[in-house]
PDB file of N, CA and C in Angstrom:
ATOM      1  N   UNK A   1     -17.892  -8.859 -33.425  1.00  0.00           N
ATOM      2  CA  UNK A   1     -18.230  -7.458 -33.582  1.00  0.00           C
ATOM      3  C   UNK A   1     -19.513  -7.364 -34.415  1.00  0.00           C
ATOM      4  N   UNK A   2     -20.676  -6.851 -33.520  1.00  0.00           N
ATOM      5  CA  UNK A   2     -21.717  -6.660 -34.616  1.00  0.00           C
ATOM      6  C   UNK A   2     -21.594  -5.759 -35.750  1.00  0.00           C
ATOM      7  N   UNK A   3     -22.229  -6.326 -36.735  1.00  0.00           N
ATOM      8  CA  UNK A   3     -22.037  -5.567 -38.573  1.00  0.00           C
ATOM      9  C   UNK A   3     -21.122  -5.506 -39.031  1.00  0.00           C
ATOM     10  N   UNK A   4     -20.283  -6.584 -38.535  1.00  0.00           N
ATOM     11  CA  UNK A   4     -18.596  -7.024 -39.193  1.00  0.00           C
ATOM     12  C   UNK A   4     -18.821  -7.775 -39.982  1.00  0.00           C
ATOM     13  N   UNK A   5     -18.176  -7.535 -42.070  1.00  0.00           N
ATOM     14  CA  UNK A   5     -18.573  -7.933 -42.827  1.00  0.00           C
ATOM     15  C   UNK A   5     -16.930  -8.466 -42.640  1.00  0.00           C
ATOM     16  N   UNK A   6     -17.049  -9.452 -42.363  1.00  0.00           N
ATOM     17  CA  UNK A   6     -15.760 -10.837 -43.086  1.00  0.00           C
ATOM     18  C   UNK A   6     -15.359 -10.619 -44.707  1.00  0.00           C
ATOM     19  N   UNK A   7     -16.828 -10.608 -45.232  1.00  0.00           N
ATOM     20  CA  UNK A   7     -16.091 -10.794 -46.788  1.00  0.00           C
ATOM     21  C   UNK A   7     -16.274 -12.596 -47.248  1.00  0.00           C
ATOM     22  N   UNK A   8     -16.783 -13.186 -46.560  1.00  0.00           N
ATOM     23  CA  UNK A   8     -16.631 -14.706 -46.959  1.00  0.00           C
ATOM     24  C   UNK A   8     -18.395 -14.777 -46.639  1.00  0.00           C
ATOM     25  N   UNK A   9     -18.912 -13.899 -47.194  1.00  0.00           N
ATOM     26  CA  UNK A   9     -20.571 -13.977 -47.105  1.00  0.00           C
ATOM     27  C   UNK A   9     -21.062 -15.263 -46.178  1.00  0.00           C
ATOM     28  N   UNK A  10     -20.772 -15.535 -45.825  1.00  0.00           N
ATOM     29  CA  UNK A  10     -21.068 -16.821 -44.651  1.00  0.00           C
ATOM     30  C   UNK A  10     -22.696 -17.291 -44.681  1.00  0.00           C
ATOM     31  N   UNK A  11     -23.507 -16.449 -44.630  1.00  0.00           N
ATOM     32  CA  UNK A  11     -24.797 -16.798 -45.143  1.00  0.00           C
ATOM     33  C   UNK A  11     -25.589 -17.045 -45.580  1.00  0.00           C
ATOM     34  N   UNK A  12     -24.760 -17.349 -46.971  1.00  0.00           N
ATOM     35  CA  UNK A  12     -25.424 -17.268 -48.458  1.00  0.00           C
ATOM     36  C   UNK A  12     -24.718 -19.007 -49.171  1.00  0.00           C
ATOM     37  N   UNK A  13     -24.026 -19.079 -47.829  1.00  0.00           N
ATOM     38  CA  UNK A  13     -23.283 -20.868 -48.618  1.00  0.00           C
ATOM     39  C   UNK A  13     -23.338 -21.626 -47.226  1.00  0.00           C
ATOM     40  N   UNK A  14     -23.380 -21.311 -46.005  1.00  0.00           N
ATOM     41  CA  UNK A  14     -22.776 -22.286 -44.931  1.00  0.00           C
ATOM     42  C   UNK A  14     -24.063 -23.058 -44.947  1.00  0.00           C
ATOM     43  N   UNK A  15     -23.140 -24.610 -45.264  1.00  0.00           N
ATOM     44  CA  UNK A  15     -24.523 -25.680 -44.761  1.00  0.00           C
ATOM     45  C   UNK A  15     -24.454 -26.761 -46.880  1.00  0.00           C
ATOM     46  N   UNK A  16     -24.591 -25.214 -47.548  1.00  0.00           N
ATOM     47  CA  UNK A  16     -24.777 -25.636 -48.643  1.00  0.00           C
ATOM     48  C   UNK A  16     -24.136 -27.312 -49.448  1.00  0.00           C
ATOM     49  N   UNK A  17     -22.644 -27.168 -49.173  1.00  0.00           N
ATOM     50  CA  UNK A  17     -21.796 -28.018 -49.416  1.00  0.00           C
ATOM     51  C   UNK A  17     -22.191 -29.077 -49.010  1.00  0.00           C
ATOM     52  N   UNK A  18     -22.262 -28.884 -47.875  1.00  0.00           N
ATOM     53  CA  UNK A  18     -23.030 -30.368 -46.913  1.00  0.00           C
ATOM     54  C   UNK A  18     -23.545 -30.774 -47.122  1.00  0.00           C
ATOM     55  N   UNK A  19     -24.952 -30.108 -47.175  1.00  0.00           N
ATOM     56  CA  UNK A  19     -26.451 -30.869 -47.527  1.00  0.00           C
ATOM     57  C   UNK A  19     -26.191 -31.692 -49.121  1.00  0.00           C
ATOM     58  N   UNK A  20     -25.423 -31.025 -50.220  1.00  0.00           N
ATOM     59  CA  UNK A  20     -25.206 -31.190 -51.369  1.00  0.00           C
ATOM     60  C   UNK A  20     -24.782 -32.170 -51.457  1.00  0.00           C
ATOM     61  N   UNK A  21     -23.391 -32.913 -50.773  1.00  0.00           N
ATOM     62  CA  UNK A  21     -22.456 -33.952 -50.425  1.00  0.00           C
ATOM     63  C   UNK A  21     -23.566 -34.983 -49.605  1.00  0.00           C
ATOM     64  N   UNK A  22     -24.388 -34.901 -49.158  1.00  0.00           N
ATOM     65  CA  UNK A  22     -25.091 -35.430 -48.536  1.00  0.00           C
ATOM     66  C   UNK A  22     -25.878 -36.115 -49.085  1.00  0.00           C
ATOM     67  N   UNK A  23     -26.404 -35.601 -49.852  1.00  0.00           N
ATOM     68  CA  UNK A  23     -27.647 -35.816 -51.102  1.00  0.00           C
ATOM     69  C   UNK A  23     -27.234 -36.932 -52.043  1.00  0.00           C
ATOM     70  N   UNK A  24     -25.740 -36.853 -52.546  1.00  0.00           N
ATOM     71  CA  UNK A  24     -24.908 -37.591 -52.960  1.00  0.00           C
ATOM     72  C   UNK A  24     -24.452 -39.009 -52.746  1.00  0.00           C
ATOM     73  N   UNK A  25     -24.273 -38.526 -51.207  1.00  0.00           N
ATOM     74  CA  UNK A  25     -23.302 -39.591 -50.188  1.00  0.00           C
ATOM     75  C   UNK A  25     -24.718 -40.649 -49.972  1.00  0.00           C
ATOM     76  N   UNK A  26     -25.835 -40.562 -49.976  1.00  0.00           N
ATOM     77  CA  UNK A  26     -27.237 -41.431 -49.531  1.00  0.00           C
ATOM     78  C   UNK A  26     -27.569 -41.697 -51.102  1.00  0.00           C
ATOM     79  N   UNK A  27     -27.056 -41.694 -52.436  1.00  0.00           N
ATOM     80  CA  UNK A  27     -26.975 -42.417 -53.495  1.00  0.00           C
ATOM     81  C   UNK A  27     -28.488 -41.650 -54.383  1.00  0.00           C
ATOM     82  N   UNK A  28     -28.915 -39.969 -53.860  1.00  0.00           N
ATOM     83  CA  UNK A  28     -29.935 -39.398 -54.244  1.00  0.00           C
ATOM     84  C   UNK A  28     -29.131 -38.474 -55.385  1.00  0.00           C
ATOM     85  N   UNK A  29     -28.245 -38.951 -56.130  1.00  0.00           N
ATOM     86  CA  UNK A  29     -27.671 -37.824 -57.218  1.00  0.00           C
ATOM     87  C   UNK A  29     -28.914 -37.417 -58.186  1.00  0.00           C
ATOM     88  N   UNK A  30     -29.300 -38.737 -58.814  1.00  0.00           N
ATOM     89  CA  UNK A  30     -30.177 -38.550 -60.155  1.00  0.00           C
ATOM     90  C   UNK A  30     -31.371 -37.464 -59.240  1.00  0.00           C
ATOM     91  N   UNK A  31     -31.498 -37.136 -57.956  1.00  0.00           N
ATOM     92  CA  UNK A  31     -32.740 -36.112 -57.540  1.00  0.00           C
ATOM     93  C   UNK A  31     -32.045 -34.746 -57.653  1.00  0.00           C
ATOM     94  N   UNK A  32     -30.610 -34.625 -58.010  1.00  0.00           N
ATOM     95  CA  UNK A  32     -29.969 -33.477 -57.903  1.00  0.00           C
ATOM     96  C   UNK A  32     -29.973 -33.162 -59.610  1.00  0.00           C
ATOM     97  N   UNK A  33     -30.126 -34.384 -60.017  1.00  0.00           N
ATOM     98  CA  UNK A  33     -30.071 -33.954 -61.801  1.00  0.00           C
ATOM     99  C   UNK A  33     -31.078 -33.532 -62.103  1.00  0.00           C
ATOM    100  N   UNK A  34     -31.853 -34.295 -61.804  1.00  0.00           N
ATOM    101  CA  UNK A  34     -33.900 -33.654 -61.659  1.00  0.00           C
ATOM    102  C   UNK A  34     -33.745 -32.264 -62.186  1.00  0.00           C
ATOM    103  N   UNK A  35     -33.424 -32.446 -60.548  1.00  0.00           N
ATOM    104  CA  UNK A  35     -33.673 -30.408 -60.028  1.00  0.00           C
ATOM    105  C   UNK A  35     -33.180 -29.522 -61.062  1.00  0.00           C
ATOM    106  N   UNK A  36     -31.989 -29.836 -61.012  1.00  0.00           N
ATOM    107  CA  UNK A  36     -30.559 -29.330 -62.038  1.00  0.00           C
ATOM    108  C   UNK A  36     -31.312 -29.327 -63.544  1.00  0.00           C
ATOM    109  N   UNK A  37     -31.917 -30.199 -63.661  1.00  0.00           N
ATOM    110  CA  UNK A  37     -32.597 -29.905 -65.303  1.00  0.00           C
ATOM    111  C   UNK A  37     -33.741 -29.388 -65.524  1.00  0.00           C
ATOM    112  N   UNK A  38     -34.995 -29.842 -64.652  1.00  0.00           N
ATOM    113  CA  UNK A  38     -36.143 -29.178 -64.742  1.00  0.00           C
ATOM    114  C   UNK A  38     -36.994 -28.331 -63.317  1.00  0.00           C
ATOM    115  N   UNK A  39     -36.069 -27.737 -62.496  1.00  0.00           N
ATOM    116  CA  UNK A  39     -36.808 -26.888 -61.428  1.00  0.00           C
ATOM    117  C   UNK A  39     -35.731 -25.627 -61.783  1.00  0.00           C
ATOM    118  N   UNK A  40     -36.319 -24.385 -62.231  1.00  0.00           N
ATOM    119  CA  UNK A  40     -35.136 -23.020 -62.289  1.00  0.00           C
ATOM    120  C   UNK A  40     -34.656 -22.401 -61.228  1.00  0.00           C
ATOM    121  N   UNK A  41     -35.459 -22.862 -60.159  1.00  0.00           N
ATOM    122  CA  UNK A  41     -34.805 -22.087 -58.523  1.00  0.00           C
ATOM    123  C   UNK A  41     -33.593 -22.801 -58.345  1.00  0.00           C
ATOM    124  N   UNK A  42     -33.646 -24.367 -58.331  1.00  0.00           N
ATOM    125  CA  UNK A  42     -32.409 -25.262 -58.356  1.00  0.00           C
ATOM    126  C   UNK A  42     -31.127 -24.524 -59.173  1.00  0.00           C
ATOM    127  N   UNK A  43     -31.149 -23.868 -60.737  1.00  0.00           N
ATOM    128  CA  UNK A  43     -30.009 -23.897 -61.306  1.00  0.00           C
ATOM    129  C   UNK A  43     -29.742 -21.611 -60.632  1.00  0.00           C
ATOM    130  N   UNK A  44     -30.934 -21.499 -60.030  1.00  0.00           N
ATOM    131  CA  UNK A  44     -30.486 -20.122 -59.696  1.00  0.00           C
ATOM    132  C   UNK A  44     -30.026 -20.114 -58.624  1.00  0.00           C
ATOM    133  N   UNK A  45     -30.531 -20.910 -57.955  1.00  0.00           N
ATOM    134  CA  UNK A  45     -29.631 -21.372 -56.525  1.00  0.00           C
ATOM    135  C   UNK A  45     -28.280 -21.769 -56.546  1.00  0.00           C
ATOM    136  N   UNK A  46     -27.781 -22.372 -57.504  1.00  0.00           N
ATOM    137  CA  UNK A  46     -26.711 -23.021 -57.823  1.00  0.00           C
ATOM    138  C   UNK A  46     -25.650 -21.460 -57.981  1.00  0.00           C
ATOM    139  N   UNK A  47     -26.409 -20.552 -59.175  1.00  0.00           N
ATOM    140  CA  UNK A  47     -25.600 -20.096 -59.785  1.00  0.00           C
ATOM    141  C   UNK A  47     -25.515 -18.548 -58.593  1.00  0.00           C
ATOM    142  N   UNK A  48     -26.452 -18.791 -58.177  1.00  0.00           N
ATOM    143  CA  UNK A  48     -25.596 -17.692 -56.690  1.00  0.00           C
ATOM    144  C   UNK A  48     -24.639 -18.282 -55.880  1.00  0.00           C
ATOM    145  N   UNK A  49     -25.103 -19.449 -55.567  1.00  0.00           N
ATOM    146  CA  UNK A  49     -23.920 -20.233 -54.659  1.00  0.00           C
ATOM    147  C   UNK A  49     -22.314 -19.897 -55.713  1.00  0.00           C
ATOM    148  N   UNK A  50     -22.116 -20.114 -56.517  1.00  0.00           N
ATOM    149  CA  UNK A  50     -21.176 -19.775 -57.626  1.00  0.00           C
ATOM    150  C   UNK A  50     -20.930 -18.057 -57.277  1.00  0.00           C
ATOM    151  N   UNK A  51     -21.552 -17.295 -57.800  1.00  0.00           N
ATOM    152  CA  UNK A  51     -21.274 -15.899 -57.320  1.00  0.00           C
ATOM    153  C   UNK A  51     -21.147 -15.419 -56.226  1.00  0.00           C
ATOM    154  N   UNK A  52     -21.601 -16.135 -55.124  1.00  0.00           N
ATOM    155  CA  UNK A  52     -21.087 -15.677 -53.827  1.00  0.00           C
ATOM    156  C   UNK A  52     -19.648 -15.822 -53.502  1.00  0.00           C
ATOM    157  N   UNK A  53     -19.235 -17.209 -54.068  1.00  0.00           N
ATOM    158  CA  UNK A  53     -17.838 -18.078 -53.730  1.00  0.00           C
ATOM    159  C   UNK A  53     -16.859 -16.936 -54.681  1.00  0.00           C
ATOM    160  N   UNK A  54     -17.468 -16.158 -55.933  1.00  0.00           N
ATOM    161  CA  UNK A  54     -16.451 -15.946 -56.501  1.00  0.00           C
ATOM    162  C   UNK A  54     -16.330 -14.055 -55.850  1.00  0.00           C
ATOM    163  N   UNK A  55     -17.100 -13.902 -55.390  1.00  0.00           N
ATOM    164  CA  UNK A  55     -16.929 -12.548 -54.668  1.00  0.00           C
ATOM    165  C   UNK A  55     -16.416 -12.219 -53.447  1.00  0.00           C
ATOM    166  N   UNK A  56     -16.592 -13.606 -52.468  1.00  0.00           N
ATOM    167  CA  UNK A  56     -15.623 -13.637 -51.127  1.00  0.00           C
ATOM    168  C   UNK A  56     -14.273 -13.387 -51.392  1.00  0.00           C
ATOM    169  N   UNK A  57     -13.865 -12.934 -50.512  1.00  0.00           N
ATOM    170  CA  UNK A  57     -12.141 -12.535 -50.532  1.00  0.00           C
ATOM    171  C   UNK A  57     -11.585 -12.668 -49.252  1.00  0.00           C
ATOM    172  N   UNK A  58     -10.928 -14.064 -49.216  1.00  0.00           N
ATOM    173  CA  UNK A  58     -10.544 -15.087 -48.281  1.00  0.00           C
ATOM    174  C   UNK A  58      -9.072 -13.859 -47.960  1.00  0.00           C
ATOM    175  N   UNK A  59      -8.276 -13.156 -48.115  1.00  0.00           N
ATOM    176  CA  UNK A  59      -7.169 -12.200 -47.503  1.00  0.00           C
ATOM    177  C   UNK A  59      -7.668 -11.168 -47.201  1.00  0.00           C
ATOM    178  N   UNK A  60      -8.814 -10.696 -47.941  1.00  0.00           N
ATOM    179  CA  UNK A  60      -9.667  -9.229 -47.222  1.00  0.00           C
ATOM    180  C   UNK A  60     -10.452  -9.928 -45.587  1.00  0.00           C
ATOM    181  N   UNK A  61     -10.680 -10.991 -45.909  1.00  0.00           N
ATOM    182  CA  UNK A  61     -11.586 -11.741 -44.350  1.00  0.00           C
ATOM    183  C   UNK A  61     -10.006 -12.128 -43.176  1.00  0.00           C
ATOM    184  N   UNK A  62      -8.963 -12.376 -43.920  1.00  0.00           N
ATOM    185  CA  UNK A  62      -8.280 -12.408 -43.034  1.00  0.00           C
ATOM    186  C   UNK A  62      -7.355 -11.613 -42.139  1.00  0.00           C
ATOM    187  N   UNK A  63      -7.604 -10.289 -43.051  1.00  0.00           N
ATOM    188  CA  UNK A  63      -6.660  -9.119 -42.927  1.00  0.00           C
ATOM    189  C   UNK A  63      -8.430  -8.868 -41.703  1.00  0.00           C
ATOM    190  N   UNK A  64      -9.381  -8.515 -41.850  1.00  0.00           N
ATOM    191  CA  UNK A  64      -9.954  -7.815 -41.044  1.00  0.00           C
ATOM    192  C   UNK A  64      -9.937  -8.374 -39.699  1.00  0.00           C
ATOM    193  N   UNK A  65     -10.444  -9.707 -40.107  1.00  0.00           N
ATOM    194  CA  UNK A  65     -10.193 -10.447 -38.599  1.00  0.00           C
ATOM    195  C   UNK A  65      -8.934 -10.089 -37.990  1.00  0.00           C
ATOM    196  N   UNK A  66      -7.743  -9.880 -38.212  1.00  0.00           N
ATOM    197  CA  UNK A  66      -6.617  -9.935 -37.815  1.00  0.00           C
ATOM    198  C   UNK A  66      -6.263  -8.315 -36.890  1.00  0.00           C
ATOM    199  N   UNK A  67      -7.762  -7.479 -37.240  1.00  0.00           N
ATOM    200  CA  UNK A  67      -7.612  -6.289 -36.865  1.00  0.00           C
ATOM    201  C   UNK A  67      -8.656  -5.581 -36.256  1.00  0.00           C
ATOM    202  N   UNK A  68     -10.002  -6.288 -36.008  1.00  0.00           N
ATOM    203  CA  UNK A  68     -11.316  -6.211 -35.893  1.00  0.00           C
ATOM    204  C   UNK A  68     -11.658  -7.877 -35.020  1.00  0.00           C
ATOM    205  N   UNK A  69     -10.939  -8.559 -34.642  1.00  0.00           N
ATOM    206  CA  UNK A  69     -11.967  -9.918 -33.932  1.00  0.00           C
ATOM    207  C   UNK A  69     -10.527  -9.818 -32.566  1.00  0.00           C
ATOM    208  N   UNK A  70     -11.114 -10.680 -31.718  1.00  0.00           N
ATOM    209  CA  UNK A  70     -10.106 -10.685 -30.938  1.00  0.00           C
ATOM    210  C   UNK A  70      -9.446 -12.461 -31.067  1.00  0.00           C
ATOM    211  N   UNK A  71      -8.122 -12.001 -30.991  1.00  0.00           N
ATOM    212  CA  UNK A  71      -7.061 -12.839 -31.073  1.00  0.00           C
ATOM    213  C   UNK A  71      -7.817 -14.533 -30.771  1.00  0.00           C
ATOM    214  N   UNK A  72      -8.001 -14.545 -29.652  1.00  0.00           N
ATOM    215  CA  UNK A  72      -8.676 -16.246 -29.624  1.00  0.00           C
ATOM    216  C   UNK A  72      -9.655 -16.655 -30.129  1.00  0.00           C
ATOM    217  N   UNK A  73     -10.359 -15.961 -31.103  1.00  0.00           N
ATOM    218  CA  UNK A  73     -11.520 -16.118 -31.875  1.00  0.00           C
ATOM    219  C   UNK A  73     -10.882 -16.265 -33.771  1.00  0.00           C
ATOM    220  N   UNK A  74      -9.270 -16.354 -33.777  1.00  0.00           N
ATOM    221  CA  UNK A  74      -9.119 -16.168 -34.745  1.00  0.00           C
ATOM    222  C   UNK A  74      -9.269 -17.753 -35.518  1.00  0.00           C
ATOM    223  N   UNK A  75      -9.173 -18.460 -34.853  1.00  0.00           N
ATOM    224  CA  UNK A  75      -9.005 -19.918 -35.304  1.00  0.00           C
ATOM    225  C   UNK A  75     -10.437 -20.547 -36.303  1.00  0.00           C
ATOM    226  N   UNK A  76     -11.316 -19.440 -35.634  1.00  0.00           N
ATOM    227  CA  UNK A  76     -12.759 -19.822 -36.144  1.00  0.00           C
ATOM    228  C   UNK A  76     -12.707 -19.240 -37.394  1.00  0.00           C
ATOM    229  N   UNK A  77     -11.950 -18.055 -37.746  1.00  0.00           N
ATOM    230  CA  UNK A  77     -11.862 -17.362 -39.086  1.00  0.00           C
ATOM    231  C   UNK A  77     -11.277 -18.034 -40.040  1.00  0.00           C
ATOM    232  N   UNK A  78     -10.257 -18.971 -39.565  1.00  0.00           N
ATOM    233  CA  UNK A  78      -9.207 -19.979 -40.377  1.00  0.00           C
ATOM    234  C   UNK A  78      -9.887 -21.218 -40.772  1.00  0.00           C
ATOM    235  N   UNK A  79     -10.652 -21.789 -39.587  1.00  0.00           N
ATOM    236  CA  UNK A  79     -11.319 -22.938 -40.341  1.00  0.00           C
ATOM    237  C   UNK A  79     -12.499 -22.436 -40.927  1.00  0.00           C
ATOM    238  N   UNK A  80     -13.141 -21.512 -41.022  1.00  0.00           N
ATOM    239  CA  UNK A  80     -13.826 -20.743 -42.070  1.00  0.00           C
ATOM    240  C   UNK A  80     -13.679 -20.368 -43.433  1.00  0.00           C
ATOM    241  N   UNK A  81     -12.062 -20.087 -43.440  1.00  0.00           N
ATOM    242  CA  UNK A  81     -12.044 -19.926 -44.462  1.00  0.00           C
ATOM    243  C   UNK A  81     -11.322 -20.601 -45.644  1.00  0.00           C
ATOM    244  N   UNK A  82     -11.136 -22.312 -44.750  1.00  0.00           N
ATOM    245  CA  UNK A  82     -10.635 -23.500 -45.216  1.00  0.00           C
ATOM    246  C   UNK A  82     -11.860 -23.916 -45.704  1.00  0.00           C
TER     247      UNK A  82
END
């Protein structure tokens, strides 16, 4: 449904985790401490990623889907919001 707000801001984190775990997983942590200590977009980036997660509302996204998406599209809302 176009201009259907979920509530799980989807745009503001999808990908994030990944790339992050990623960065990690290829043994580039100390480039994440870098950032993390001396670039300020890095720790403002961070700290929205943080405020987005804490403003989603994973039963408000599931109650809408459940009343606003159609039924076989619901599975995508669930692993979404796993």
């Amino acid at each position: 449904m176009p201009g259907h707000q979920n509530r799980l801001m989807l745009p503001a984190w999808l990908g994030a985790g990944a790339a992050l775990q990623h960065v990690i997983e290829n043994g580039m942590k100390s480039v994440l401490d870098d950032m993390w200590h001396d670039w300020p977009f890095c720790k403002t980036r961070i700290a929205m990623l943080e405020m987005v997660f804490a403003k989603a509302d994973l039963w408000l996204a599931e109650y809408y889907d459940q009343r606003l998406v159609e039924k076989r599209l619901w599975p995508l809302g669930e692993e979404l919001r796993k």
